[in-house]
Structures are given as structure tokens and as C-alpha cells.
PDB file of N, CA and C in Angstrom:
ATOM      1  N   UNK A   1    -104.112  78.752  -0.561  1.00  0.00           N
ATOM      2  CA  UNK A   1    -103.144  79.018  -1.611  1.00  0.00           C
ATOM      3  C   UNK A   1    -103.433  78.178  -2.858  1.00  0.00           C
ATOM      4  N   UNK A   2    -103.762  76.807  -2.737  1.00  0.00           N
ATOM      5  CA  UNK A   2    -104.056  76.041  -4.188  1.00  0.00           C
ATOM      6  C   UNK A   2    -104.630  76.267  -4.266  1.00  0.00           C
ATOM      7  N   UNK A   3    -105.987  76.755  -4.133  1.00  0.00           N
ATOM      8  CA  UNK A   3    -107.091  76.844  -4.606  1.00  0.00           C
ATOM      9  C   UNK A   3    -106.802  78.410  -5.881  1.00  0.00           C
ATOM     10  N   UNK A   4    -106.627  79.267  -4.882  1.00  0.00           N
ATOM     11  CA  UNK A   4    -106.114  80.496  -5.689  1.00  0.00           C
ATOM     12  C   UNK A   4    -105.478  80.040  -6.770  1.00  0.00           C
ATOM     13  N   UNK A   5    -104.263  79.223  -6.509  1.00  0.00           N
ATOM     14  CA  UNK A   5    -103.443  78.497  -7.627  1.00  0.00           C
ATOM     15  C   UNK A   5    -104.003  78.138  -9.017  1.00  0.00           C
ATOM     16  N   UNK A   6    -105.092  77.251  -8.592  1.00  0.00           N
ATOM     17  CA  UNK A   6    -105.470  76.162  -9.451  1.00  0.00           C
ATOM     18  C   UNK A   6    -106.236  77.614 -10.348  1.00  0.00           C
ATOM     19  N   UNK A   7    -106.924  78.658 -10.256  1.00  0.00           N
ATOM     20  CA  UNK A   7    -107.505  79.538 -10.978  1.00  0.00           C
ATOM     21  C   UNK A   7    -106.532  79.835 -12.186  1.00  0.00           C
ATOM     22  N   UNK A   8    -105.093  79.940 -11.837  1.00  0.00           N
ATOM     23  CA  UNK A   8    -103.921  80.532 -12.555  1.00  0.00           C
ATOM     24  C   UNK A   8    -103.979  79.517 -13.863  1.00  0.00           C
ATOM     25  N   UNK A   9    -104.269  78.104 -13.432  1.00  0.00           N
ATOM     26  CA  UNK A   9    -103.917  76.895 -14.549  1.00  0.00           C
ATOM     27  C   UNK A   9    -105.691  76.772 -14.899  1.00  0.00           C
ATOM     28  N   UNK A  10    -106.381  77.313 -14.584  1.00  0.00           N
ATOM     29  CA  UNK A  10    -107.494  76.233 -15.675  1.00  0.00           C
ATOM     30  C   UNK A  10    -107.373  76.500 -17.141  1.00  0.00           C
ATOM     31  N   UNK A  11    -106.844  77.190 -17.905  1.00  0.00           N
ATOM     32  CA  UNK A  11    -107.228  76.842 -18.830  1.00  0.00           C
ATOM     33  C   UNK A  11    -106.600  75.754 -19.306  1.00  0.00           C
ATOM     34  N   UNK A  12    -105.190  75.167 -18.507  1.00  0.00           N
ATOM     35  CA  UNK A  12    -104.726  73.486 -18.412  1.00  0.00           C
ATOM     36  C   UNK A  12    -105.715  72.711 -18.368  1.00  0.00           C
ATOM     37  N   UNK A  13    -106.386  72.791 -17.859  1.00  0.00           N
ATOM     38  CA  UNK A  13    -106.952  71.999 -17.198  1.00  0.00           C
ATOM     39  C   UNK A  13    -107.953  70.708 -18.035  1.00  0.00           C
ATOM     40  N   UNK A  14    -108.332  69.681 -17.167  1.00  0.00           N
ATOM     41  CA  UNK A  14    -108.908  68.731 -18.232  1.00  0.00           C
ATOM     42  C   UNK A  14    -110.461  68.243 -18.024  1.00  0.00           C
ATOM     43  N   UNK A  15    -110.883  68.914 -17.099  1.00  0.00           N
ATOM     44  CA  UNK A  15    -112.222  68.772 -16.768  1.00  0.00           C
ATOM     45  C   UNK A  15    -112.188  68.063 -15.800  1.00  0.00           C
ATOM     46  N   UNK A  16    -111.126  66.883 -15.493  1.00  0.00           N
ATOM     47  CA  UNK A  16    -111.404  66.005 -14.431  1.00  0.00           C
ATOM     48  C   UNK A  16    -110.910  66.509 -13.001  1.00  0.00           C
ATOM     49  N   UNK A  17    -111.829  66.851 -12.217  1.00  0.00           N
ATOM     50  CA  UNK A  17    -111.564  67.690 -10.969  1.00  0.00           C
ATOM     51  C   UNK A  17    -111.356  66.606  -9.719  1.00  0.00           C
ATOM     52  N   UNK A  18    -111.722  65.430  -9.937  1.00  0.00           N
ATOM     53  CA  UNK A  18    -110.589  64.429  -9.271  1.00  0.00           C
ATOM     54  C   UNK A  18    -111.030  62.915  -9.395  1.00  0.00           C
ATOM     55  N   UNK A  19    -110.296  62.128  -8.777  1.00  0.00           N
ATOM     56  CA  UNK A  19    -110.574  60.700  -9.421  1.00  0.00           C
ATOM     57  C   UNK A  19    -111.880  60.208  -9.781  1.00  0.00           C
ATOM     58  N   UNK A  20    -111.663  59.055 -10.164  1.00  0.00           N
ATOM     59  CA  UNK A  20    -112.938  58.068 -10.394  1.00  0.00           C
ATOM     60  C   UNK A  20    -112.446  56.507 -10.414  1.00  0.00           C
ATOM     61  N   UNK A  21    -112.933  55.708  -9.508  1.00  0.00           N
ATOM     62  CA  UNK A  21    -113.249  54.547  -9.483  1.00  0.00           C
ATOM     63  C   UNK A  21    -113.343  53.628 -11.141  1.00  0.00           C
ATOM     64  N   UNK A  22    -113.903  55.012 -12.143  1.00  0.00           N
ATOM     65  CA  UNK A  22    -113.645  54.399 -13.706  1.00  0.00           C
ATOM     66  C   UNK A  22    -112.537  53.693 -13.833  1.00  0.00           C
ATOM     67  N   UNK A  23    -111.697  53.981 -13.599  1.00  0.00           N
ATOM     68  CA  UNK A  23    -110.171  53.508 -13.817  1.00  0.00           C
ATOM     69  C   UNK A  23    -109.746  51.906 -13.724  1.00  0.00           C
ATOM     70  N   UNK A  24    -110.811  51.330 -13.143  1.00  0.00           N
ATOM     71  CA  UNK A  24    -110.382  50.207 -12.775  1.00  0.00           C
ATOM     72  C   UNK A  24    -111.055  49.458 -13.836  1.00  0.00           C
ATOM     73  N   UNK A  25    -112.127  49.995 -14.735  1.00  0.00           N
ATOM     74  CA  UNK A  25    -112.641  49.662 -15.463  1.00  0.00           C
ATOM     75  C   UNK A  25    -112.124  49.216 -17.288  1.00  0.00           C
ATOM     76  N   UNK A  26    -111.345  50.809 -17.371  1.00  0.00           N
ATOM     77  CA  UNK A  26    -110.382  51.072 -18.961  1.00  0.00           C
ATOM     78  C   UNK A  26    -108.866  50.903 -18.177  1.00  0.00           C
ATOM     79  N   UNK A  27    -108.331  50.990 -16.817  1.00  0.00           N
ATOM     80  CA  UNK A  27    -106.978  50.848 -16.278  1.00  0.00           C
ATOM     81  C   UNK A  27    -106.116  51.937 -17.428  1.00  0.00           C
ATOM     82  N   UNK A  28    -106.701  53.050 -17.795  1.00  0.00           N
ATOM     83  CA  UNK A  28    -105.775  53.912 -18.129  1.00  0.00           C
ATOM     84  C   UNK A  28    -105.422  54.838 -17.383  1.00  0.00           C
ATOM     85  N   UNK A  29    -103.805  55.043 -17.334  1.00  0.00           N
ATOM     86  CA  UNK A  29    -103.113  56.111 -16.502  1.00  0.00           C
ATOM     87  C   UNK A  29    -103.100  57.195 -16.301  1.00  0.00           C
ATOM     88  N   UNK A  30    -103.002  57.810 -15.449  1.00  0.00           N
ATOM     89  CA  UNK A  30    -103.850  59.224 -14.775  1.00  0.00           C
ATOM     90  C   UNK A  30    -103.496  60.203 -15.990  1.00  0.00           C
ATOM     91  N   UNK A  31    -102.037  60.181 -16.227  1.00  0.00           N
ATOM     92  CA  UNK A  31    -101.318  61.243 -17.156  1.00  0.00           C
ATOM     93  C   UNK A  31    -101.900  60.659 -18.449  1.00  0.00           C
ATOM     94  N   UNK A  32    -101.655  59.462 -18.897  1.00  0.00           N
ATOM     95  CA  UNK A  32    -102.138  58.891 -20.172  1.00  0.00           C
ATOM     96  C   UNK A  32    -103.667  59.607 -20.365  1.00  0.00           C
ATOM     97  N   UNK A  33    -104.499  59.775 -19.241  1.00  0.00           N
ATOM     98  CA  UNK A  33    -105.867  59.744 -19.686  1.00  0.00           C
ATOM     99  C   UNK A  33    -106.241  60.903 -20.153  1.00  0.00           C
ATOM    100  N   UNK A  34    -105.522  62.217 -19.470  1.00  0.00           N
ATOM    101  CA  UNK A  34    -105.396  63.667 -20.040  1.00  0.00           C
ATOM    102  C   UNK A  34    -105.244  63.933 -21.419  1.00  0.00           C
ATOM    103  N   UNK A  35    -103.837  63.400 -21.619  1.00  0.00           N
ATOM    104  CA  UNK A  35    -103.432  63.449 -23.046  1.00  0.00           C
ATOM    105  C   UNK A  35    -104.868  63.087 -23.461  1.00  0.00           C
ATOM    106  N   UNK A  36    -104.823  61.464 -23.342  1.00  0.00           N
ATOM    107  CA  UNK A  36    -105.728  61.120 -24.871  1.00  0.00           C
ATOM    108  C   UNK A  36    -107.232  61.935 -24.896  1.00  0.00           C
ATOM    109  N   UNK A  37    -107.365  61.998 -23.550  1.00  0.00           N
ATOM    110  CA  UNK A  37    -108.762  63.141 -23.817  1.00  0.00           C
ATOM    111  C   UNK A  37    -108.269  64.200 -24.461  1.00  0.00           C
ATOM    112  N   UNK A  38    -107.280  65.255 -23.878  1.00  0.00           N
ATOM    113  CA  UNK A  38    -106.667  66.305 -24.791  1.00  0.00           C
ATOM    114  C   UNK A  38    -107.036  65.924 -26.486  1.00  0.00           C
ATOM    115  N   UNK A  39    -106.581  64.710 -26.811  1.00  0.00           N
ATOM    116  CA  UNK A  39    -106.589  64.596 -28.297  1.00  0.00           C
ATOM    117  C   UNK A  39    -107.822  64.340 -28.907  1.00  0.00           C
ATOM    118  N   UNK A  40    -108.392  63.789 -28.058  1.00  0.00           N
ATOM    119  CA  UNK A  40    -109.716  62.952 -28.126  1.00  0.00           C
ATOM    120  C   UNK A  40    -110.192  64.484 -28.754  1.00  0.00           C
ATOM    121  N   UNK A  41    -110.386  65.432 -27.839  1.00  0.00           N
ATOM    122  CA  UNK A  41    -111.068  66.426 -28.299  1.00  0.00           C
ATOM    123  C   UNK A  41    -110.870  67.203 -29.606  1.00  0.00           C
ATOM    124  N   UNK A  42    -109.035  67.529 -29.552  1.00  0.00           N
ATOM    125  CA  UNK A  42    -108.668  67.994 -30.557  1.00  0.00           C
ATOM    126  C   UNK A  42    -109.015  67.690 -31.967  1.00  0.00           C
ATOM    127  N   UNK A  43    -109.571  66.508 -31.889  1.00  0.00           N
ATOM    128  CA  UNK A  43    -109.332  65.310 -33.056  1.00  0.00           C
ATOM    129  C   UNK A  43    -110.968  65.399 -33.374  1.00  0.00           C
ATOM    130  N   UNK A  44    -111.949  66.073 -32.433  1.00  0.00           N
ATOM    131  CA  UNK A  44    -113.015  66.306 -32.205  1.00  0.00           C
ATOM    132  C   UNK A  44    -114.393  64.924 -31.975  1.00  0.00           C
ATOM    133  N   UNK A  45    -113.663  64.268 -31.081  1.00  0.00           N
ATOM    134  CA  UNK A  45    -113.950  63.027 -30.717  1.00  0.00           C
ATOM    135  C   UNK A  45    -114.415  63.007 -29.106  1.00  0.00           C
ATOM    136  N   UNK A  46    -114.724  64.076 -28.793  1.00  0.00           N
ATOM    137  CA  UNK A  46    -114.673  64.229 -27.214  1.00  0.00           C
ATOM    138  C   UNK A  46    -116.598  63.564 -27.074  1.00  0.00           C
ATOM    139  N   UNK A  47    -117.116  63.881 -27.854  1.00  0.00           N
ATOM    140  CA  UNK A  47    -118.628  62.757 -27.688  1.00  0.00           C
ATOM    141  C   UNK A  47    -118.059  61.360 -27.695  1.00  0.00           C
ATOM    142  N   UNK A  48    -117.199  61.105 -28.393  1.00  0.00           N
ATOM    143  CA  UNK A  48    -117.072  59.785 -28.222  1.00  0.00           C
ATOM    144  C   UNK A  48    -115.981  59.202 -27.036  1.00  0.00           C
ATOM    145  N   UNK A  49    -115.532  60.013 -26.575  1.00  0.00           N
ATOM    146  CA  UNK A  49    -114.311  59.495 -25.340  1.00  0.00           C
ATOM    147  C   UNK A  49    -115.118  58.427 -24.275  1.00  0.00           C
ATOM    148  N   UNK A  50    -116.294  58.056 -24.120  1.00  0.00           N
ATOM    149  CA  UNK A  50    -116.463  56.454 -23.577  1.00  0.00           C
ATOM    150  C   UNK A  50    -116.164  55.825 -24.848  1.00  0.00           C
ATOM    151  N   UNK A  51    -116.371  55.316 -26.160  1.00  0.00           N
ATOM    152  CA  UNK A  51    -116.080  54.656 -26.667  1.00  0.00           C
ATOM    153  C   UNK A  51    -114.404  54.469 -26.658  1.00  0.00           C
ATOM    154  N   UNK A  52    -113.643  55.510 -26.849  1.00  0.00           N
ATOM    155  CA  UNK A  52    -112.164  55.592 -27.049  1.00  0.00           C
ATOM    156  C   UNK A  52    -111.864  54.749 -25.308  1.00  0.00           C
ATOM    157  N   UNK A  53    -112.462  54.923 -24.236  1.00  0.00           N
ATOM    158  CA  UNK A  53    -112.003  54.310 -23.164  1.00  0.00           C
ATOM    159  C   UNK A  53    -112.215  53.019 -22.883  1.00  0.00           C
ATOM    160  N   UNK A  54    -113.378  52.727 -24.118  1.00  0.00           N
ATOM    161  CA  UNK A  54    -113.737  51.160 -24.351  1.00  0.00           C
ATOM    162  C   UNK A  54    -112.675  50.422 -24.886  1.00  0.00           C
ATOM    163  N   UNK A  55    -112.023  50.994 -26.329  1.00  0.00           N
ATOM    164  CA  UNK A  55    -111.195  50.581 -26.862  1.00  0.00           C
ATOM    165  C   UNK A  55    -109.674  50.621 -26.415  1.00  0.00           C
ATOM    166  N   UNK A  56    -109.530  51.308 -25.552  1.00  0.00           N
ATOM    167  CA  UNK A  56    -108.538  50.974 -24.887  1.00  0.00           C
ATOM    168  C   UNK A  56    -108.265  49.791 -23.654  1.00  0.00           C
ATOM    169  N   UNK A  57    -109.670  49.537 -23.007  1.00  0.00           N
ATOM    170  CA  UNK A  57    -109.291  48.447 -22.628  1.00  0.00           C
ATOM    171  C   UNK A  57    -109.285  47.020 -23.251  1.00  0.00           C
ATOM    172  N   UNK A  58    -109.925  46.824 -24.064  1.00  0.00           N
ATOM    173  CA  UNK A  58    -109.788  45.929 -25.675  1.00  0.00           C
ATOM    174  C   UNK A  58    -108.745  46.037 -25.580  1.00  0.00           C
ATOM    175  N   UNK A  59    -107.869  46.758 -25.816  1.00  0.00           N
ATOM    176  CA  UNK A  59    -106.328  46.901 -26.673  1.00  0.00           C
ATOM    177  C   UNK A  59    -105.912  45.960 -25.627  1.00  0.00           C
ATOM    178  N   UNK A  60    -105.886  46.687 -24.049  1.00  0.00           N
ATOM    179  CA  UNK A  60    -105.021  45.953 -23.082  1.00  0.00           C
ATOM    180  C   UNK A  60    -106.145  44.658 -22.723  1.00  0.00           C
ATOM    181  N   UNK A  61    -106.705  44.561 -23.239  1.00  0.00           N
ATOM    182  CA  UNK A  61    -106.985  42.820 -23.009  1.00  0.00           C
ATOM    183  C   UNK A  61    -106.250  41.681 -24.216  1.00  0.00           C
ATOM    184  N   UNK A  62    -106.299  42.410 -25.079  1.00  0.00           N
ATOM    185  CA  UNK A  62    -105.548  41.932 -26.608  1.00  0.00           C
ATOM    186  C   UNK A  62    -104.055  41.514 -26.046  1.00  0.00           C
ATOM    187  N   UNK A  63    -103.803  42.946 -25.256  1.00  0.00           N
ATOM    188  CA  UNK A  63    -102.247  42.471 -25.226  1.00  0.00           C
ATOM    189  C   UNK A  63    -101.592  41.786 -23.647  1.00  0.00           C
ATOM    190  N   UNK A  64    -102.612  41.289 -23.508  1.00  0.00           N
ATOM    191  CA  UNK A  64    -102.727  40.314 -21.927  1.00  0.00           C
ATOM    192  C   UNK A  64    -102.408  40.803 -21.267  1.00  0.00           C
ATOM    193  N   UNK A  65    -103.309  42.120 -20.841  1.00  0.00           N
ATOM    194  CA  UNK A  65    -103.421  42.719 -19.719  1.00  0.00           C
ATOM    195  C   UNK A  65    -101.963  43.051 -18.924  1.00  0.00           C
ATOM    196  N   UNK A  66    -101.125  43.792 -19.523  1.00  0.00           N
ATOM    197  CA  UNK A  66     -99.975  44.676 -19.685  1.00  0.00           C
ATOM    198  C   UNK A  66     -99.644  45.450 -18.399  1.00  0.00           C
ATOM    199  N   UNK A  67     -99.066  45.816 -18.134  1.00  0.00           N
ATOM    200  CA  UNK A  67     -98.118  46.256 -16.837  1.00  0.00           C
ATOM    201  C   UNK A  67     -98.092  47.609 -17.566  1.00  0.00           C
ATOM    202  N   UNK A  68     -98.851  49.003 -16.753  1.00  0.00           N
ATOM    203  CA  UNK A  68     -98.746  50.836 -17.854  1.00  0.00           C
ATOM    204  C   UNK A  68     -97.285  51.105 -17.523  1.00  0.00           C
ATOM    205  N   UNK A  69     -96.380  50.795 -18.185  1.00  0.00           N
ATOM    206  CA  UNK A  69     -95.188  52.031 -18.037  1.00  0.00           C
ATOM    207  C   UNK A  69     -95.205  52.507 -19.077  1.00  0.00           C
ATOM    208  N   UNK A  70     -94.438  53.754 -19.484  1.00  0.00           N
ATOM    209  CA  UNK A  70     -94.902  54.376 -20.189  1.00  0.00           C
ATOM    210  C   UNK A  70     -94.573  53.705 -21.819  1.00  0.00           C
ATOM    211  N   UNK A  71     -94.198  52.613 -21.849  1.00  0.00           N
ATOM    212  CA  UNK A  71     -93.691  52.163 -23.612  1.00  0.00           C
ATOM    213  C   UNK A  71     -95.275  51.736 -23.621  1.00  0.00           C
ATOM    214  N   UNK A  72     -95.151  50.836 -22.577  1.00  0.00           N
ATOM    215  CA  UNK A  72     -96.523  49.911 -23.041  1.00  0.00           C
ATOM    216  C   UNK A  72     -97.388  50.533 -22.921  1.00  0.00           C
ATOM    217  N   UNK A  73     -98.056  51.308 -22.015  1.00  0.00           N
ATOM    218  CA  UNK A  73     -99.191  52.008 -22.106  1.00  0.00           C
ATOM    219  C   UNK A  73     -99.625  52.659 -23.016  1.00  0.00           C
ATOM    220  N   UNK A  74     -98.397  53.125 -23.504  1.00  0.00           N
ATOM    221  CA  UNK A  74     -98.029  53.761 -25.228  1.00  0.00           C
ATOM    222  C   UNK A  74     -99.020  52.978 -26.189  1.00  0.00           C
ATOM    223  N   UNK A  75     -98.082  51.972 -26.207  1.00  0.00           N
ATOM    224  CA  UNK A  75     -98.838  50.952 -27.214  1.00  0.00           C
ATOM    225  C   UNK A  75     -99.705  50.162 -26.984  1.00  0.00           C
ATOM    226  N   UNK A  76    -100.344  50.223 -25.492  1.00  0.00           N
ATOM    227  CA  UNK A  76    -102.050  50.097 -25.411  1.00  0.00           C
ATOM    228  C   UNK A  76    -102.753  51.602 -26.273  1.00  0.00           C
ATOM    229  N   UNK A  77    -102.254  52.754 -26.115  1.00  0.00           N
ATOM    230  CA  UNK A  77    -103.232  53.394 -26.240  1.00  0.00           C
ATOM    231  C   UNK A  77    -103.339  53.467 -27.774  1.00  0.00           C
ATOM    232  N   UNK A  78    -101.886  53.552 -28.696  1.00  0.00           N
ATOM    233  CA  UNK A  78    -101.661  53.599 -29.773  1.00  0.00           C
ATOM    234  C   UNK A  78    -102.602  52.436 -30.080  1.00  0.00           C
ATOM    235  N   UNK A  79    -102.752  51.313 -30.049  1.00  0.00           N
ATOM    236  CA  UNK A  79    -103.760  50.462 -30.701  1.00  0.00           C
ATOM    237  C   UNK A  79    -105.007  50.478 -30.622  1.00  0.00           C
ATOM    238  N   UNK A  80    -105.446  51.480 -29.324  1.00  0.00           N
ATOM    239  CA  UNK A  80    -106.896  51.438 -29.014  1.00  0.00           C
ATOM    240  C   UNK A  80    -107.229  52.625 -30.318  1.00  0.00           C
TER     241      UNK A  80
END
């Protein structure tokens, strides 16, 4: 049945077909990371989305390594 499912949503979809170990690297949030790729692209920045995942962990090292709920993660990503 999901599988069938998941056909209905790709054009949702975000390319990432399931985790990565990256995460521990930029510590950005599963939902956070969609969006900003979403924008990343929109914004036509999607060659550069390792750099944008660089600068986001910069941000959250700047801001001493921050606890993601959604204000702060906010304003990790807003500064990256």
C-alpha cells in the first residue's frame, strides 16, 4: 500500500528517500532540512546546498550549539 502511496506524493517529494548519518554533521532537522532545500532550490541555489548545510552549522556553533525547536532552529537557519 505505501509504496503505491508514495507514487500519489512524488511530486512532494524532496529527493531524500531516507536518512543519512549527514545529520550529525550540519544537526539540521528532518522537517527544517526539506524546507530549506525546497528554498535552496527555489532561490536556485540547489548546487550550492552543501555549502548552505555548512553554514548552518556555523550559525549553530555561533549560537552555542542550540537545542532545534522550532524558534531556534528558526534562527539557526535564518542566520545561516
Amino acid at each position: 500500500y505505501w509504496e503505491s502511496a508514495r507514487h500519489s506524493y512524488a511530486a512532494f517529494e524532496s529527493g531524500q528517500k531516507s536518512g543519512s548519518a549527514e545529520v550529525y554533521l550540519h544537526e539540521i532537522p528532518g522537517g527544517q532540512y526539506t524546507n530549506m532545500l525546497f528554498q535552496a532550490t527555489q532561490m536556485g541555489l540547489s548546487d550550492r546546498w552543501p555549502q548552505v548545510k555548512k553554514a548552518y552549522r556555523e550559525a549553530n556553533l555561533l549560537l552555542g550549539d542550540i537545542v532545534k525547536v522550532t524558534p531556534s532552529s528558526k534562527t539557526c537557519g535564518d542566520l545561516a
